[in-house]
Protein backbone atom coordinates (compact mmCIF):
# COMPACT_ATOMS: atom_id res chain seq x y z
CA UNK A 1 16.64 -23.73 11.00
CA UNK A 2 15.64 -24.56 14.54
CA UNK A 3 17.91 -22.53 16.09
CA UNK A 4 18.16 -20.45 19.35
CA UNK A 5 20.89 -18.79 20.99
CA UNK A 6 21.85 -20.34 23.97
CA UNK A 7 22.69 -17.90 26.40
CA UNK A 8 24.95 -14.54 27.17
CA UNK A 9 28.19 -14.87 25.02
CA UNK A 10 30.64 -12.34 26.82
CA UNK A 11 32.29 -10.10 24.32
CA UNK A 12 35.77 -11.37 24.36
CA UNK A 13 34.83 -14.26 23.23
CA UNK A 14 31.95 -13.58 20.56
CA UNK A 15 34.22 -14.00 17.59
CA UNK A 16 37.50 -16.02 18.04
CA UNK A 17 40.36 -14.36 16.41
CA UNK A 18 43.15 -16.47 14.99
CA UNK A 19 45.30 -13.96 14.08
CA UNK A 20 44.48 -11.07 16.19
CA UNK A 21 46.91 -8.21 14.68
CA UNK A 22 45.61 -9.30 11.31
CA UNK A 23 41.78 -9.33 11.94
CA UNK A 24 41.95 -5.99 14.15
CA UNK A 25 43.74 -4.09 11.48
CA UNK A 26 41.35 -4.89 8.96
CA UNK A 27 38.63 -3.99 11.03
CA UNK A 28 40.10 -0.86 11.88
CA UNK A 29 40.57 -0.16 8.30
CA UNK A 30 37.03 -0.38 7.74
CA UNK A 31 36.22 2.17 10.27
CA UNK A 32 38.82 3.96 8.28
CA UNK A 33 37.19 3.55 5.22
CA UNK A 34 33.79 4.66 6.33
CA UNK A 35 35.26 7.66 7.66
CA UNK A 36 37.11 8.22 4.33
CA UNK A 37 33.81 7.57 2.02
CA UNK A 38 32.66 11.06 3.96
CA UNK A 39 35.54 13.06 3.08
CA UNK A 40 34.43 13.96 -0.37
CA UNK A 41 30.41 14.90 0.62
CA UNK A 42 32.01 16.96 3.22
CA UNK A 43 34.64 19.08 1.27
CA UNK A 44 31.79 19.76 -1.57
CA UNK A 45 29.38 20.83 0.79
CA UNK A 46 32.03 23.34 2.65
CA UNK A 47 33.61 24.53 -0.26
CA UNK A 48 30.43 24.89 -2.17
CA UNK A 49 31.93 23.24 -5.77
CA UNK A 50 30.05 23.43 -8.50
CA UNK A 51 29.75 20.11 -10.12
CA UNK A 52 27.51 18.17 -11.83
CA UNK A 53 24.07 16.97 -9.74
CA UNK A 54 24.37 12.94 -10.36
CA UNK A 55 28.01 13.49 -9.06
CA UNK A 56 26.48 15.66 -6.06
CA UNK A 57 24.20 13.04 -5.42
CA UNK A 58 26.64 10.29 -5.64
CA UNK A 59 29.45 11.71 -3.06
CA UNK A 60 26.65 13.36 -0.49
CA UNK A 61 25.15 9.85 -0.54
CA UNK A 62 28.43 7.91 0.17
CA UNK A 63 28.94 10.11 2.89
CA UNK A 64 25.28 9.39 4.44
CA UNK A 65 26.64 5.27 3.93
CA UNK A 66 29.79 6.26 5.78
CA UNK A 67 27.59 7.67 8.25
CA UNK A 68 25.19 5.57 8.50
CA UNK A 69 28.30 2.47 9.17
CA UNK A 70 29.98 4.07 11.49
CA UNK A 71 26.13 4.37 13.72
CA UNK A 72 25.21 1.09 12.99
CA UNK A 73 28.67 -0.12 14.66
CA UNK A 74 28.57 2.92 17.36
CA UNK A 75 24.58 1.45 18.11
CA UNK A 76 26.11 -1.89 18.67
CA UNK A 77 28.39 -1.30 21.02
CA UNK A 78 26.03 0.35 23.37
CA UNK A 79 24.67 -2.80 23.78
CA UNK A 80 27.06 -3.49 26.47
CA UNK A 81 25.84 0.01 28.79
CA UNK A 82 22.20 -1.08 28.59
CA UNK A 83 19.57 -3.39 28.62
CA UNK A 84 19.14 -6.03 26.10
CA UNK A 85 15.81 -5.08 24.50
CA UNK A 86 16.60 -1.44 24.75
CA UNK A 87 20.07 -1.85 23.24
CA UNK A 88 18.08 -3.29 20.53
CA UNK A 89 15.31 -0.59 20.10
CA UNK A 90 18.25 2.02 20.52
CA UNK A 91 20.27 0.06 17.85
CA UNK A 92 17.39 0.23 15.42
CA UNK A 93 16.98 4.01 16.38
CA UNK A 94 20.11 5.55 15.83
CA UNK A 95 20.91 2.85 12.54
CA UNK A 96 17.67 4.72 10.44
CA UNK A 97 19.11 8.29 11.40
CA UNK A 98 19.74 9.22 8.27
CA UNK A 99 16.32 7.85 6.57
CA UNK A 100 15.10 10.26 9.36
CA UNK A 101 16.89 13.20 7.77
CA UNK A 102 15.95 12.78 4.84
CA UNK A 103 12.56 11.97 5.30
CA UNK A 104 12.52 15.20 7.57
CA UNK A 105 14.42 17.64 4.50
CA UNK A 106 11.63 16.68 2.51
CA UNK A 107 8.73 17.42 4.95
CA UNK A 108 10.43 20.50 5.92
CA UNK A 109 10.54 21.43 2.49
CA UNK A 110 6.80 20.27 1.84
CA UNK A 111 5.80 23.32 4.41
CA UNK A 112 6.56 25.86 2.13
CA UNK A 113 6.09 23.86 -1.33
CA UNK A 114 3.84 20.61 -0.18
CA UNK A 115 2.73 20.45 -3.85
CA UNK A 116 6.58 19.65 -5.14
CA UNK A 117 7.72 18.33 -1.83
CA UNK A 118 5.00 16.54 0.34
CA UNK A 119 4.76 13.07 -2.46
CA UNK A 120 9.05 12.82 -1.63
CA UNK A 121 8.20 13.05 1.86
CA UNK A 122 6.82 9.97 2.23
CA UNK A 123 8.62 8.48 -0.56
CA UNK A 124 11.79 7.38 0.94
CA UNK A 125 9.56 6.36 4.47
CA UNK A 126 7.62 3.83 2.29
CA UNK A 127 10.86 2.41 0.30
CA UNK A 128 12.87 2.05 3.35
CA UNK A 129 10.08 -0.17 5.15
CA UNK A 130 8.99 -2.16 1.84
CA UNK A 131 13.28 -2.76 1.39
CA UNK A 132 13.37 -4.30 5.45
CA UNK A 133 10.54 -6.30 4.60
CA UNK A 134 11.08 -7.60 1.55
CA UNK A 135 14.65 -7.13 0.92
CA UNK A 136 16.19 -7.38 4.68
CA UNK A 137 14.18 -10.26 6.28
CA UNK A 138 14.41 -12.82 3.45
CA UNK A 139 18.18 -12.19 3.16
CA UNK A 140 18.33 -13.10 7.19
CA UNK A 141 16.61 -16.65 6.31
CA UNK A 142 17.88 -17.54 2.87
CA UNK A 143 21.72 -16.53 4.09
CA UNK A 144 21.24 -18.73 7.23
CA UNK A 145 19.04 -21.49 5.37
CA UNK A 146 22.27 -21.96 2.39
CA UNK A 147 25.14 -21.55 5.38
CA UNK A 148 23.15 -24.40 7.99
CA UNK A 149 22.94 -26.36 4.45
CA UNK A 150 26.62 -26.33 3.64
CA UNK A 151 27.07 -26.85 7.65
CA UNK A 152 25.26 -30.41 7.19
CA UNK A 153 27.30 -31.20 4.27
CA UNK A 154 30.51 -30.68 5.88
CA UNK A 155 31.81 -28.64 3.62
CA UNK A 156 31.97 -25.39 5.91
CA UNK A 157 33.59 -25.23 9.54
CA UNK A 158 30.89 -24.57 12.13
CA UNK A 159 30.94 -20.54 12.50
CA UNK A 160 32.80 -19.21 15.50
CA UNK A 161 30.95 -18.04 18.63
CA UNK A 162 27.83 -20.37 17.30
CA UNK A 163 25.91 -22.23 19.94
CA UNK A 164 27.41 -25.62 19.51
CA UNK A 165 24.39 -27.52 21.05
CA UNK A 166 22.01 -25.21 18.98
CA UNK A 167 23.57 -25.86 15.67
CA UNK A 168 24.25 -29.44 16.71
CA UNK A 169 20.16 -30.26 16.74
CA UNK A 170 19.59 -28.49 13.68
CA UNK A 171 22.03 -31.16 12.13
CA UNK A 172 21.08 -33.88 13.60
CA UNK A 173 17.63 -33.34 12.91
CA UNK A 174 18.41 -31.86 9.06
CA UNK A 175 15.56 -29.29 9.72
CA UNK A 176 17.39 -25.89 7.88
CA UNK A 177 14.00 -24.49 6.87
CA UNK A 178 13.19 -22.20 9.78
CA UNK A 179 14.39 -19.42 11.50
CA UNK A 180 12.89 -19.53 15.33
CA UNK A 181 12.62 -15.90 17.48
CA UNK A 182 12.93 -15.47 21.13
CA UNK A 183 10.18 -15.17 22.80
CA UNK A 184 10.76 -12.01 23.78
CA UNK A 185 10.35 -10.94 20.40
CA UNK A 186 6.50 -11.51 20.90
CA UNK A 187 6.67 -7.41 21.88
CA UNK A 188 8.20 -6.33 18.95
CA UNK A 189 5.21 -8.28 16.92
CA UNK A 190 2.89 -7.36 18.86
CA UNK A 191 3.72 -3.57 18.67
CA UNK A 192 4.26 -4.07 14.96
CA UNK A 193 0.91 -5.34 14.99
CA UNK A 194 -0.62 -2.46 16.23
CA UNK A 195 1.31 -0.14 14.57
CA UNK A 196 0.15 -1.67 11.25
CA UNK A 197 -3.37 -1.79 12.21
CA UNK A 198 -3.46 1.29 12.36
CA UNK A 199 -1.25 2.04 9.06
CA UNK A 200 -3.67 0.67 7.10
CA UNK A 201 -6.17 3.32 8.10
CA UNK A 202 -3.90 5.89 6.57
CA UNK A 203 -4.31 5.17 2.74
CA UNK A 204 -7.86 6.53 2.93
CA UNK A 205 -6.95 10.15 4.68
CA UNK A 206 -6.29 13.00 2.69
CA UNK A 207 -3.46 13.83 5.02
CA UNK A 208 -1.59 12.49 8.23
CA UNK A 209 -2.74 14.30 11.31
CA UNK A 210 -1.27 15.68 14.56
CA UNK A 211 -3.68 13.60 15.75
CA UNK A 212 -2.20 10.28 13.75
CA UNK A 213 1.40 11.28 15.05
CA UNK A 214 0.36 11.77 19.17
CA UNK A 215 -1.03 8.10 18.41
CA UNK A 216 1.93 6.56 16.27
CA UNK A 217 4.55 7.96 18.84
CA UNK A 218 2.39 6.85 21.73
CA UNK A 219 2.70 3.27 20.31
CA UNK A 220 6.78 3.59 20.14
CA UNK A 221 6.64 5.55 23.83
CA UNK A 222 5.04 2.31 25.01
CA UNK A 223 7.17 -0.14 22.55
CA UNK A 224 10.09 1.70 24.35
CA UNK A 225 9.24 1.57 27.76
CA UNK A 226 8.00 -2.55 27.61
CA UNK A 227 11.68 -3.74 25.67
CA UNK A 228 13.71 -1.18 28.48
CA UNK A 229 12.50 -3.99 31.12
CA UNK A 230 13.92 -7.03 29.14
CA UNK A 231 17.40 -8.41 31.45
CA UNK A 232 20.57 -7.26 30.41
CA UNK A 233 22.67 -9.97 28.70
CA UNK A 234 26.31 -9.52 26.69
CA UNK A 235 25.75 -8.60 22.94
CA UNK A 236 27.22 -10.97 19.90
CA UNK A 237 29.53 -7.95 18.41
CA UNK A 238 31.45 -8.82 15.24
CA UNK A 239 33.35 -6.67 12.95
CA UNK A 240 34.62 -3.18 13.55
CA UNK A 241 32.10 -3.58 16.81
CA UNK A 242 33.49 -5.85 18.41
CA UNK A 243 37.14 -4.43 17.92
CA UNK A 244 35.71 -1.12 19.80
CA UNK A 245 34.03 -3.24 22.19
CA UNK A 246 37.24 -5.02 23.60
CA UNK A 247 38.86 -1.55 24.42
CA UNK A 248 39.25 -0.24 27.98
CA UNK A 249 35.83 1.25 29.03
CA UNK A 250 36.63 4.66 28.94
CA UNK A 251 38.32 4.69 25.49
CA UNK A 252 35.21 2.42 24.11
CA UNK A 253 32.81 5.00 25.53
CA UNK A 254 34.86 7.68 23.65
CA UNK A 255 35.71 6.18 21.06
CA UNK A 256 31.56 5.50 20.69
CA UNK A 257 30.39 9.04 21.38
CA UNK A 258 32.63 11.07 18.83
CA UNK A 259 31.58 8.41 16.06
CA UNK A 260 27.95 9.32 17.00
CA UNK A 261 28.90 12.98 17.05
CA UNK A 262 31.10 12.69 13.98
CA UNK A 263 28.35 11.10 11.99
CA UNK A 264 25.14 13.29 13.26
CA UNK A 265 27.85 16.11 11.93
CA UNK A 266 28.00 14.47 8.78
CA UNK A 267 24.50 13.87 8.20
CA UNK A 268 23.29 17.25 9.17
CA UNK A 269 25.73 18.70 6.63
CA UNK A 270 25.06 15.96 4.03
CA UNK A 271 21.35 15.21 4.11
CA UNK A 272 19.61 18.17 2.42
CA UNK A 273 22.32 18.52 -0.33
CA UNK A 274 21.98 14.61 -0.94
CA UNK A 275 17.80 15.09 -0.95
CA UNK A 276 18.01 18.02 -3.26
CA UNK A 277 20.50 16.50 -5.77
CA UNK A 278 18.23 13.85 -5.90
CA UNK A 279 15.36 15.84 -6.87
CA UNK A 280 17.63 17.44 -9.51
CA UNK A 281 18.46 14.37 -11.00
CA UNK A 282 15.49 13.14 -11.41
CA UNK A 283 14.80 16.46 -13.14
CA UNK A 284 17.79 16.39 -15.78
CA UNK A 285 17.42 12.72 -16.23
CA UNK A 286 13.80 12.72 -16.97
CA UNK A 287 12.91 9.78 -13.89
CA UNK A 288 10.21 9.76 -11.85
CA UNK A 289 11.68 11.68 -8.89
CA UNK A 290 9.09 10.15 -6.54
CA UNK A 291 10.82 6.11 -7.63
CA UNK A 292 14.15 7.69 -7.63
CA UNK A 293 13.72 9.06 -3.77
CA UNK A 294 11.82 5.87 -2.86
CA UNK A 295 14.22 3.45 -4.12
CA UNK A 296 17.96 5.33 -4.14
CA UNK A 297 17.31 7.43 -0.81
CA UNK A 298 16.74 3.99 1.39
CA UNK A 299 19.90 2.53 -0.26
CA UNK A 300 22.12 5.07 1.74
CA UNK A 301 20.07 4.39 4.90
CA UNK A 302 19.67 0.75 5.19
CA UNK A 303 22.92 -0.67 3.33
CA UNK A 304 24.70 -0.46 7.00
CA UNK A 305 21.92 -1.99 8.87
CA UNK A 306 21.41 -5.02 6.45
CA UNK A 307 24.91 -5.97 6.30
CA UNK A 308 24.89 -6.24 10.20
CA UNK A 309 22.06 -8.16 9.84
CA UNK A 310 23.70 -10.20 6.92
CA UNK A 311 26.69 -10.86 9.21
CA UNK A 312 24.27 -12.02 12.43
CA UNK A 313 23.36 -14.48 9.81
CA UNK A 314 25.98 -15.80 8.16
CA UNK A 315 27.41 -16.69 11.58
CA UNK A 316 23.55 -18.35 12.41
CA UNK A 317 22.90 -15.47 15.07
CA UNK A 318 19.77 -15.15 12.96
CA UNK A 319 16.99 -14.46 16.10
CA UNK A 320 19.74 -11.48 16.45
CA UNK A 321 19.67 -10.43 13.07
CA UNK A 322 15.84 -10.80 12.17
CA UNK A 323 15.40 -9.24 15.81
CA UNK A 324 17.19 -6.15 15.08
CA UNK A 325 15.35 -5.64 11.44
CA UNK A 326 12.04 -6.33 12.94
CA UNK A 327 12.89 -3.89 15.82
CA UNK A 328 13.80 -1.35 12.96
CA UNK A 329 10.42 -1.56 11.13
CA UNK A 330 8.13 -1.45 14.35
CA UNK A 331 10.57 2.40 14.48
CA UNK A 332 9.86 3.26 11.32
CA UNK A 333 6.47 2.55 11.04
CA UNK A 334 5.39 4.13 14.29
CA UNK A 335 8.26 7.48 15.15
CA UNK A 336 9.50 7.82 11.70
CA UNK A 337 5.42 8.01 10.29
CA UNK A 338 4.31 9.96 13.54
CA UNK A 339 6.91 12.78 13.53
CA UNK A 340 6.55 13.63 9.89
CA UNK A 341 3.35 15.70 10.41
CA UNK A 342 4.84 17.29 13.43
CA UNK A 343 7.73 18.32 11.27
CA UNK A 344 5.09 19.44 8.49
CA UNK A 345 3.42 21.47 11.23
CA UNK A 346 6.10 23.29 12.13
CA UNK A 347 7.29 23.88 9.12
CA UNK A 348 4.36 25.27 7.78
CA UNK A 349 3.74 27.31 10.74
CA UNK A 350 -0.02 25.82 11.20
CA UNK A 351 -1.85 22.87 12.27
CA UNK A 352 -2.09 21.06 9.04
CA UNK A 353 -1.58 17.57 8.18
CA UNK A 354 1.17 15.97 6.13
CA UNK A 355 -1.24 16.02 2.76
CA UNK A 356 -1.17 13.05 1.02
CA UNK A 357 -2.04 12.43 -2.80
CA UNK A 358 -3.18 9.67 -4.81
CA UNK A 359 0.01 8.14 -5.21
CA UNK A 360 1.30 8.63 -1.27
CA UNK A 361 -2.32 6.86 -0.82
CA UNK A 362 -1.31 3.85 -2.82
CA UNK A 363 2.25 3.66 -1.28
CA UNK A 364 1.05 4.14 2.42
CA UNK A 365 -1.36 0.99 1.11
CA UNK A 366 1.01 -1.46 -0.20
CA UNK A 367 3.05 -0.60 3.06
CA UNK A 368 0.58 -1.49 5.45
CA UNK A 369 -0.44 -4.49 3.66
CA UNK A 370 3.40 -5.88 3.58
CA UNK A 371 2.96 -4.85 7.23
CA UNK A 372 0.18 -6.98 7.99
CA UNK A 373 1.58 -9.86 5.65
CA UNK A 374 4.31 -9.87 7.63
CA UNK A 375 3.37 -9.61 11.05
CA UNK A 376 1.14 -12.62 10.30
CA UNK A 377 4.39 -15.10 8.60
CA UNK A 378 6.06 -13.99 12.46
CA UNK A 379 3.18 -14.82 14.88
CA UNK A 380 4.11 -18.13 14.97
CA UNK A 381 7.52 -16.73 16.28
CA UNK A 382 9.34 -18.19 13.34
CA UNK A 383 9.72 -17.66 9.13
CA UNK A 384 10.49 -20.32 6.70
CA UNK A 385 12.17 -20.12 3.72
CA UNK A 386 9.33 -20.25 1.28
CA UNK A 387 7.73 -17.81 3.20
CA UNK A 388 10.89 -15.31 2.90
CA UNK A 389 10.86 -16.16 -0.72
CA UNK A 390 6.99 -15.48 -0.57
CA UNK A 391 8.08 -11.59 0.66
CA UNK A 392 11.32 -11.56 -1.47
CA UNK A 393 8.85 -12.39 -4.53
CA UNK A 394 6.45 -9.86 -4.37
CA UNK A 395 8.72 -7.47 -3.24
CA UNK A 396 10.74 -7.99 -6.76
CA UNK A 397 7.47 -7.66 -8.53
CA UNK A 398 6.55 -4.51 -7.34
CA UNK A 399 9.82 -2.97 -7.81
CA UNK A 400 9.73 -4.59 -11.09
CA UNK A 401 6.49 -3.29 -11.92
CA UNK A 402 7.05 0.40 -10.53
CA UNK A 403 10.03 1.04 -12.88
CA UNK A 404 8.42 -1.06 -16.30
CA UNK A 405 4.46 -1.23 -16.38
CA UNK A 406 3.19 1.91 -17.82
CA UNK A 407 2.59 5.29 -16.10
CA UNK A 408 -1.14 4.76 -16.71
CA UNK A 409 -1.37 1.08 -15.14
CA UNK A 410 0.71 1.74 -12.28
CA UNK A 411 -2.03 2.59 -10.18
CA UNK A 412 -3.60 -0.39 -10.60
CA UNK A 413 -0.87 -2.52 -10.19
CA UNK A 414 0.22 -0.95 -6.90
CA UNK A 415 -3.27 -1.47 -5.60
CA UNK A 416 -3.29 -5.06 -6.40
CA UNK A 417 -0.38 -5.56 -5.34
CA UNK A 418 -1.50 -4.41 -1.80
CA UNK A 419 -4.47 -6.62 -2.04
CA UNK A 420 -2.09 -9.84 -2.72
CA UNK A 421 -0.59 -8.77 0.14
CA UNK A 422 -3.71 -8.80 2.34
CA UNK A 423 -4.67 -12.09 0.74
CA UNK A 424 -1.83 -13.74 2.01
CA UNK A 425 -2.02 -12.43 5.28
CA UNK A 426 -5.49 -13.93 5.52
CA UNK A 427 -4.30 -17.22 4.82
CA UNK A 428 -1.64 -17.20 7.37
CA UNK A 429 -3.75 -15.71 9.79
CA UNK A 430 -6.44 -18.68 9.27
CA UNK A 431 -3.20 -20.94 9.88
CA UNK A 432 -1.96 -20.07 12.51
CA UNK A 433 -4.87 -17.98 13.81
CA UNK A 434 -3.94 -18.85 17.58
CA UNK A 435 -0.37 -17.83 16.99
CA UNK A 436 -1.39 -14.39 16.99
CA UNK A 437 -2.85 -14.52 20.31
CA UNK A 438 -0.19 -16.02 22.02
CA UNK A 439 2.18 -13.50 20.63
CA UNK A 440 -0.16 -10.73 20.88
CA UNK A 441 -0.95 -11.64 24.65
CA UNK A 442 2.95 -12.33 25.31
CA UNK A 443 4.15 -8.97 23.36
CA UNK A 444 1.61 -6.67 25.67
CA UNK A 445 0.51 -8.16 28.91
CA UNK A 446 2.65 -11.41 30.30
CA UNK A 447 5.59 -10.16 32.34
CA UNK A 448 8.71 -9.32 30.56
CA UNK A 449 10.67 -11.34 33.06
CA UNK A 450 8.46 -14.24 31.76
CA UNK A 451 9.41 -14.12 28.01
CA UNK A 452 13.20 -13.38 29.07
CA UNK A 453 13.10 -17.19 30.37
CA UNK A 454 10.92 -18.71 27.57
């Protein structure tokens, strides 16, 4: 899947609309609907019902997914006030929001009951980065790779707003197999690099320092500051986003900020009773409340964000999509892990790291290790499909293996999982061992205005 964009594609024109009325209703109906699916969390949490925890659970967390939609859509259409690259670090920002108040309820918490609450604190941190991994960037190159397929054949029209002299060489060469990056996304690898250098010392600490925080937001400060000076160029917006994008400039930039402020609202009112019917659940229900956090928490967080990326692909924007999910994990792994312990600190009125346990140890491994795996497949600035179904393989596994192997094996399997992981990464890394320092030397040092152009 050899395929690049090929230059600014101004808004109006990103997605051809046949039948305007039609297509702009339904996308305002979706904005409608998100704003609907946090109605119920809302009215439960103000008028304090008394209902049963898995329903709880259920309505605060479709009112985190409405949330969470309307700032994934709200994210995108900033795109057109700023800069390209930091459109897309703000995008990946404001789209994990509510992973980050979760994550945050749960440290909170941890400061005055780390024994019950520090293992959940990290628990939905290390699901939502395993699911973008394993989950979100396979989807981006398997969608892609079965749409380009069905392209060649003939038996789907070429997707509006596509590149026509992009998609045109990837048919006439019948090469579907890849998905290429810009070069410009050599800084998001390389920062991912780092930040999962560094993630893999974290396993073998007892706890997660002030001292591991000043260094993990240091690496997003900088991350930040290096994608602010990439050009400015118009953003693909489809969906509700680009129907809010084609209004006059001062309703769009209304229209933006009270969904941003609507859905902070929500999530501050929805987050901590969503975390703590969780917790209850898992209680009544007899599950492991550490799997049900890890694996039903991200759910909420990251459905919006991998349907936008799901989208970018289907219509072959897929260095947009895979940008924008690799943008999200260098966040994650570097703010989202670095302000926990501050949170802890505070929290816990002291100095103290974010404690970590044998099983936080094991998850923080298996997380780096994916880390590294993956930073190695995308040195070569591009993923294949049998290397997404490499990631979408083991990812299964472990999930697999964290719900049926028994409680007394689990260790073990998480560990070796972790080392499979590391394995893998070694081979690619022998590969393509000069990949990495072209993208590492490209993502920190050559001029920005350099990879813009390449």
């Amino acid at each position: 899947m050899r395929y690049r964009r090929s230059g600014p594609t101004p808004v109006a024109d990103a997605l051809p609309e046949p039948h305007p009325p039609v297509q702009g209703y339904r996308r305002w109906t979706a904005l409608a609907a998100a704003v609907a699916l946090t109605m119920p969390g809302i009215v439960l949490r103000v008028s304090g019902a008394d209902v049963h925890e898995l329903v709880a659970a259920a309505l605060f967390g479709l009112a985190v997914v409405g949330a969470a939609f309307m700032l994934a859509w709200a994210a995108e259409v900033i795109q057109l006030d700023v800069s390209a690259g930091l459109a897309l670090a703000l995008l990946a920002l404001i789209a994990v929001l509510p992973e980050y108040a979760v994550d945050f309820v749960f440290t909170w918490k941890a400061g005055e009951d780390p024994e019950q609450y520090a293992p959940l604190a990290l628990a939905n941190m290390t699901g939502g980065n395993q699911l973008l991994i394993g989950v979100g960037w396979p989807l981006v190159v398997l969608l892609a790779a079965w749409r380009l397929r069905r392209l060649a054949q003939g038996e789907v029209a070429q997707p509006a707003g596509t590149p026509s002299a992009a998609v045109s060489d990837v048919l006439t060469g019948g090469d579907w197999h890849d998905v290429e990056l810009e070069r410009s996304n050599s800084i998001e690898i390389a920062f991912l690099t780092l930040a999962s250098l560094y993630g893999i010392t974290l396993p073998f600490r007892s706890s997660i320092t002030l001292i591991d925080a000043a260094i993990l937001v240091s690496i997003y400060v900088a991350y930040l500051a290096r994608t602010a000076r990439l050009p400015a160029s118009e953003p693909h917006l489809v969906g509700p986003a680009l129907t809010i994008g084609q209004l006059p400039e001062r309703q769009r930039r209304m229209l933006t900020g009270a969904m941003f402020v609507f859905a902070a609202l929500v999530i501050l009112l929805c987050a901590e009773p969503f975390a703590e019917s969780l917790v209850h659940t898992g209680e009544e229900l007899g599950i492991s409340t550490f799997l049900l956090v890890k694996w039903v928490a991200p759910l909420a967080s990251e459905a919006p964000e991998l349907l936008v990326a799901g989208l970018f692909a289907w219509r072959l924007r897929t260095s947009d999509a895979l940008g924008a999910l690799i943008s999200s994990k260098v966040n994650q792994w570097t703010l989202l892990v670095g302000t926990l312990p501050i949170v802890y600190a505070i929290s816990s009125a002291s100095l103290n790291g974010l404690p970590l346990g044998g099983q936080q140890q094991e998850e923080l491994f298996v997380t780096a290790a994916q880390s590294i795996l993956a930073v190695a497949i995308l040195a070569s600035l591009s993923i294949s499909v049998g290397e997404a179904l490499v990631l979408l393989g083991l990812f299964v596994s472990q999930f697999v293996l964290s719900l049926a192997a028994p409680v007394s094996l689990r260790s073990e399997f998480r560990i070796g999982i972790g080392i499979v992981y590391l394995a893998l990464a070694a081979v690619v890394l022998l590969r393509d061992r000069r990949s990495m320092g072209r993208a590492l030397n490209d993502g920190l040092r050559r001029p920005v205005s350099e990879l813009a152009e390449g």
